[in-house]
Protein backbone atom coordinates (compact mmCIF):
# COMPACT_ATOMS: atom_id res chain seq x y z
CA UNK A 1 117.08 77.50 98.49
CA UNK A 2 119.93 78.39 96.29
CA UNK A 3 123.52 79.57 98.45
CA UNK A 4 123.96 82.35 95.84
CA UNK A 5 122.06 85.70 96.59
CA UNK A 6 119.37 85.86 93.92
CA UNK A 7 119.95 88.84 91.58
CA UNK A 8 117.97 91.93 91.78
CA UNK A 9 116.29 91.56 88.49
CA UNK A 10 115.30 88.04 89.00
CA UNK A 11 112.17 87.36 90.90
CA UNK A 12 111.79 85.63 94.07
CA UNK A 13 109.05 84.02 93.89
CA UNK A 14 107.58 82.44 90.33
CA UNK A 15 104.46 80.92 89.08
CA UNK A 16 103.77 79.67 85.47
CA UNK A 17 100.73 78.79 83.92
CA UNK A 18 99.54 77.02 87.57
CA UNK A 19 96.44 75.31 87.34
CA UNK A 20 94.49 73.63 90.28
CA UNK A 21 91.60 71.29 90.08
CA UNK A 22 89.62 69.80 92.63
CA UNK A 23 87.30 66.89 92.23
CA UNK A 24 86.44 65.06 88.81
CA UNK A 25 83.18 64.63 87.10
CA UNK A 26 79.86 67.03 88.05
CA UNK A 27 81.76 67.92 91.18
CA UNK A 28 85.07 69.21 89.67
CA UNK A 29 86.08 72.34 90.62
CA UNK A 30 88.70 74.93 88.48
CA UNK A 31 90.28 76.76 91.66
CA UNK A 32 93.11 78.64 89.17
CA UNK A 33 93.25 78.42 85.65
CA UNK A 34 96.76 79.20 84.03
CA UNK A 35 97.93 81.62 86.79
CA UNK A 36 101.20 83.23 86.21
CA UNK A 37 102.82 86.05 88.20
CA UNK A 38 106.44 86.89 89.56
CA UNK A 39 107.14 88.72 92.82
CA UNK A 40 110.93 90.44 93.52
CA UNK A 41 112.39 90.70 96.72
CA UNK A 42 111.33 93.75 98.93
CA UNK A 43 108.16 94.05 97.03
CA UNK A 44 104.61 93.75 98.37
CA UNK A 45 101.42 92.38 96.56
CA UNK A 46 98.37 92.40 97.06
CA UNK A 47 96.13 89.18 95.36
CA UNK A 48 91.96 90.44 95.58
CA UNK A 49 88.57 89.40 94.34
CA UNK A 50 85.44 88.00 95.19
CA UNK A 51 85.16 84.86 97.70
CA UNK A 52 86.32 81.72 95.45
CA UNK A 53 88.07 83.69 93.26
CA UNK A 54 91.06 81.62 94.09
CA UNK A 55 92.93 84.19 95.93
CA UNK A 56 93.72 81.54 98.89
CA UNK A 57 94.40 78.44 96.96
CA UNK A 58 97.14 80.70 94.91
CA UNK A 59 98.21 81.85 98.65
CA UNK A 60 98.70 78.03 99.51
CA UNK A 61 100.45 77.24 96.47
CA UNK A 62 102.52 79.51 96.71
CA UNK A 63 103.74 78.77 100.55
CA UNK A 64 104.07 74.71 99.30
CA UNK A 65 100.93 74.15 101.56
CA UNK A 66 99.34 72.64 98.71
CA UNK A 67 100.38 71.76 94.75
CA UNK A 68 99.38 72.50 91.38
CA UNK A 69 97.39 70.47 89.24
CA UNK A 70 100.25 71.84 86.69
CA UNK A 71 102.23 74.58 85.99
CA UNK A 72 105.24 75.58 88.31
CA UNK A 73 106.36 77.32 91.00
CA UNK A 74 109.64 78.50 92.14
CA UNK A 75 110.86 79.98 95.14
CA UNK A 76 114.52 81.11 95.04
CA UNK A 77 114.97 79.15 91.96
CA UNK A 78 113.56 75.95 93.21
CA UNK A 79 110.65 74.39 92.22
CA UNK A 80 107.92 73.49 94.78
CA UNK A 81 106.23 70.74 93.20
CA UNK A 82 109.09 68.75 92.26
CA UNK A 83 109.88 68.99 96.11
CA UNK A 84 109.26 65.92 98.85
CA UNK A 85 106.90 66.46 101.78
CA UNK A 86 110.11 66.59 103.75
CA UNK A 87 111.86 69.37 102.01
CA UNK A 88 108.48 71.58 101.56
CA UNK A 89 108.33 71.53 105.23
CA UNK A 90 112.14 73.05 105.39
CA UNK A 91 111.53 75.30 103.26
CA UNK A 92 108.54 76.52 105.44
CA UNK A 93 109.92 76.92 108.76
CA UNK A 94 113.04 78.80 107.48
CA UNK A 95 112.20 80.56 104.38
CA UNK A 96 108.64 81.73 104.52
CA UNK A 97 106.54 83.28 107.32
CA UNK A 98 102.73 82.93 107.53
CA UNK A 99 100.05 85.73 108.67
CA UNK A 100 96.88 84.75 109.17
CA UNK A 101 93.39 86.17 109.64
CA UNK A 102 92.19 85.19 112.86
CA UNK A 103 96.00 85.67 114.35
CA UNK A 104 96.51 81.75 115.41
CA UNK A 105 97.94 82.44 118.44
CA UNK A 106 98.26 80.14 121.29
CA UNK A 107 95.74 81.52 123.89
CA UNK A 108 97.69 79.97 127.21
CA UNK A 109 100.87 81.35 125.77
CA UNK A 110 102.23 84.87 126.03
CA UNK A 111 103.50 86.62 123.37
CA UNK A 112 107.04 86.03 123.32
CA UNK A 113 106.38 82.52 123.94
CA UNK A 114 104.07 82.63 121.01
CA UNK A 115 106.63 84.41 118.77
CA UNK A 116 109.25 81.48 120.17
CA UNK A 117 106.84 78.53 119.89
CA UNK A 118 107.73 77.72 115.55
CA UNK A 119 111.48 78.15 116.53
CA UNK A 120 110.90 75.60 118.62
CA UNK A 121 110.35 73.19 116.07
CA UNK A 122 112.96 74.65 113.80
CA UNK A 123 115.47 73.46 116.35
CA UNK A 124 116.51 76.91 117.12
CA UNK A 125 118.49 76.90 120.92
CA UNK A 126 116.58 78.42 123.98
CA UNK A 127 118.69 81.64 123.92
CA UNK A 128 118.41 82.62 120.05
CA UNK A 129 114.81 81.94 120.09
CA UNK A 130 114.58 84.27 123.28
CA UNK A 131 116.58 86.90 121.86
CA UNK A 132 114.95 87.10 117.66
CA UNK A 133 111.29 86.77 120.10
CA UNK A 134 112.77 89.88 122.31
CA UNK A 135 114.05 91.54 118.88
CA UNK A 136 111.21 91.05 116.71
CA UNK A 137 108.31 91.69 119.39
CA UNK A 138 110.43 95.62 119.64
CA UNK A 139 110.85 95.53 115.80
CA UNK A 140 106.50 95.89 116.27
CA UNK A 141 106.56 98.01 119.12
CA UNK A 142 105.50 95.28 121.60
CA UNK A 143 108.32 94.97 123.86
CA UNK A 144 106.55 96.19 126.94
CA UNK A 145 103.69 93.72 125.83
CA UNK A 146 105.89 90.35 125.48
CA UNK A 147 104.51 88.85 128.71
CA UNK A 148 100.82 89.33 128.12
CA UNK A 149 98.99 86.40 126.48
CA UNK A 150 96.18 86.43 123.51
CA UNK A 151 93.33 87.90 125.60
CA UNK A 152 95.00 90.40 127.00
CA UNK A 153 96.41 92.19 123.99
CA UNK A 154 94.07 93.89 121.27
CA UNK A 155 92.83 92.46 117.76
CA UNK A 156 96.04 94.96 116.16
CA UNK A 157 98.40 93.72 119.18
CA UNK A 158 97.12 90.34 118.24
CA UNK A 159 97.98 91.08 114.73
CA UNK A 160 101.73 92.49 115.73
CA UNK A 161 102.19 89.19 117.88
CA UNK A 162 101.55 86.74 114.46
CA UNK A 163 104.01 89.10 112.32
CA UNK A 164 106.84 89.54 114.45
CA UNK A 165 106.47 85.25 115.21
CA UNK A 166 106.64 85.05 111.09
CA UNK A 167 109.56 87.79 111.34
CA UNK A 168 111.25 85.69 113.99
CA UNK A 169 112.09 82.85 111.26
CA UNK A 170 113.95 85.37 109.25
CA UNK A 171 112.18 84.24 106.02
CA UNK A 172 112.38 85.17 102.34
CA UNK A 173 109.26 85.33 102.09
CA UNK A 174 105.56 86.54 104.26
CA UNK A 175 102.55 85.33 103.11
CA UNK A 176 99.40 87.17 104.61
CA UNK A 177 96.28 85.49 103.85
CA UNK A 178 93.85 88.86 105.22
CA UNK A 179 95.98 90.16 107.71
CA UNK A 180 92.98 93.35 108.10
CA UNK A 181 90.19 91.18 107.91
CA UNK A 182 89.14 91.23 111.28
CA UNK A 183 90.77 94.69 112.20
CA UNK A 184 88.57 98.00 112.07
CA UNK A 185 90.20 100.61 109.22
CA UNK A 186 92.38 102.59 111.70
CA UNK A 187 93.96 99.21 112.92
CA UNK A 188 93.95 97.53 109.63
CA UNK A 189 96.24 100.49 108.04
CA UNK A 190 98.29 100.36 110.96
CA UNK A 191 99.06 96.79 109.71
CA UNK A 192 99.55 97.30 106.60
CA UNK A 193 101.80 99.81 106.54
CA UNK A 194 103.93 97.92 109.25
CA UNK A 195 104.54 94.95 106.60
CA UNK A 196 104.90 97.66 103.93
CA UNK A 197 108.17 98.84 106.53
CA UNK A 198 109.00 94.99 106.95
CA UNK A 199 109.58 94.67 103.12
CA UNK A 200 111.30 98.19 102.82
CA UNK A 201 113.72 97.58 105.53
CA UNK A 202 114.04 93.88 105.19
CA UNK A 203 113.99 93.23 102.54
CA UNK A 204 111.10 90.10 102.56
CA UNK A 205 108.62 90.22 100.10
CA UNK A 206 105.22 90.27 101.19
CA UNK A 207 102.33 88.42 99.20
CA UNK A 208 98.67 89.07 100.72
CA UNK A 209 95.26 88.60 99.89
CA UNK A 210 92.73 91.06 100.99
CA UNK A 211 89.74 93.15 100.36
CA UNK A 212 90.60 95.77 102.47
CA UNK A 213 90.13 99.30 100.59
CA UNK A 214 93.08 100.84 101.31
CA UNK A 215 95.58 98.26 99.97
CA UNK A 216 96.33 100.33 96.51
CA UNK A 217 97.98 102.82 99.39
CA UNK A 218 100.14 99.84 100.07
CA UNK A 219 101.19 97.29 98.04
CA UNK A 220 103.56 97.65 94.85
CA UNK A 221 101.13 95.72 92.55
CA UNK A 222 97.38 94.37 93.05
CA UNK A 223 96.47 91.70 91.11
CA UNK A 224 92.49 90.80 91.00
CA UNK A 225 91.77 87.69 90.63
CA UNK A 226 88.31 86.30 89.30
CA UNK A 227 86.87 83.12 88.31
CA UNK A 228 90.51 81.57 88.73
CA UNK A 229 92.31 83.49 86.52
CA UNK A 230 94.71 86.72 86.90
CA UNK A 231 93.72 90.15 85.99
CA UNK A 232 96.48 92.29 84.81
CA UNK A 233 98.00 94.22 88.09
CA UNK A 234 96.36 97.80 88.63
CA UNK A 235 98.25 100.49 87.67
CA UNK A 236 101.07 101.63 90.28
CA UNK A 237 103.82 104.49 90.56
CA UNK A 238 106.30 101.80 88.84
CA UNK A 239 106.04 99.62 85.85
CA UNK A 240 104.24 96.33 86.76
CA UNK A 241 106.10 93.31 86.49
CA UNK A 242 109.31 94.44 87.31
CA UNK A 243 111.09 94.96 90.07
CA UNK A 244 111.03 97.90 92.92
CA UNK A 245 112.88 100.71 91.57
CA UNK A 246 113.57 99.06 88.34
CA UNK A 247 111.40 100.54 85.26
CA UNK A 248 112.92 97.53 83.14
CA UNK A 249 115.33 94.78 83.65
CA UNK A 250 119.08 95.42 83.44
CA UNK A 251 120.46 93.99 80.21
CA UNK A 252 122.45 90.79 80.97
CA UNK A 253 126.58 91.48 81.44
């Protein structure tokens, strides 16, 4: 991404008109239809509707796991699709950090090792990865856990495990694709308001998709999404669209 910070009153992440089709003929498929949206840093949203709403092919756009029939998207001011397979997967490993429902954790690993195991393939040295899997796993209040693998730990522990290994990359950017979904309420809030603190403290923005409930408690905006195309965001304690703590953009200087 860009060297320069990127100003407060510029989003992070950006999408413009994105469209994505699947198929041609009687089996093509309108996944999004002209989806635009922008996300500041330190903000969370929350993406819901209905199963094939589109909620996780905007998720996978948006992480460069997949590209847009057209429209754009930028991330720190560069755009995704113009982007070689090469460079999309840079961007992944040290800019954005992936949460995912069923935890993807390595069962014969333990935790830290789990937290370690992306570094790995970011060419991170033995002793950094050791010490951001040691920081991060405390950051969730695992440290006395680090040792224990997958099925010793429980579904939130699980949970803690996956954020603190997308924390451990030091991204921009989490993407959460149900992060609650197989969590029981108690657990599931206990979740979200950990990535809430990750983006307060942080400073990552956090985009999610979820039907849990509770997420208005949560997230800065909530977009619904339905039939492919955006809903306007439900209204929240700040004016949508702009950033956290900002009621409208600054006037240029």
């Amino acid at each position: 991404m860009n060297a320069s910070p990127i100003p407060a009153s510029e989003p992070l992440l950006r999408a413009e008109e994105v469209t994505r089709v699947y198929g041609s003929g009687p089996t093509r498929v309108e996944a999004l239809r002209g989806v635009s949206l922008a996300v500041w840093r330190g903000e969370v949203v929350a993406l819901q509707g209905r199963s094939g709403s589109g909620k996780t092919t905007l998720l996978n756009l948006l992480g460069g796991l997949d590209r847009p029939t057209s429209g754009r998207i930028f991330l720190g001011g560069q755009e995704l699709s113009r982007l070689s397979e090469a460079e999309l997967t840079r961007i992944r490993r040290r800019h954005i950090g992936f949460v995912f429902q069923a935890f993807a954790l390595h069962p014969l690993l333990s935790a830290e090792e789990n937290v370690e195991l992306p570094l790995r393939f970011s060419g991170v040295p033995a002793r950094e990865r050791r010490e951001r899997a040691r920081r991060w796993l405390a950051y969730v209040g695992l440290d006395a856990r680090r040792r224990h693998r997958p099925f010793e730990l429980s579904g939130g522990e699980q949970q803690r495990v996956a954020i603190a290994r997308a924390l451990a990359a030091e991204p921009d950017l989490i993407l959460a694709d149900e992060p609650t979904g197989q969590l029981d309420s108690a657990t599931g809030a206990r979740i979200l308001q950990l990535l809430r603190q990750v983006a307060r403290e942080q400073q990552i923005t956090v985009v999610m998709t979820s039907h849990d409930p509770a997420i208005p408690e949560f997230a800065d905006r909530v977009y619904t999404l339905a039939d492919g195309r955006l809903v306007e965001p439900a209204a929240q304690s700040r004016t949508a669209g702009n950033p956290p703590g900002v009621d409208s953009p600054p006037p240029p200087r």
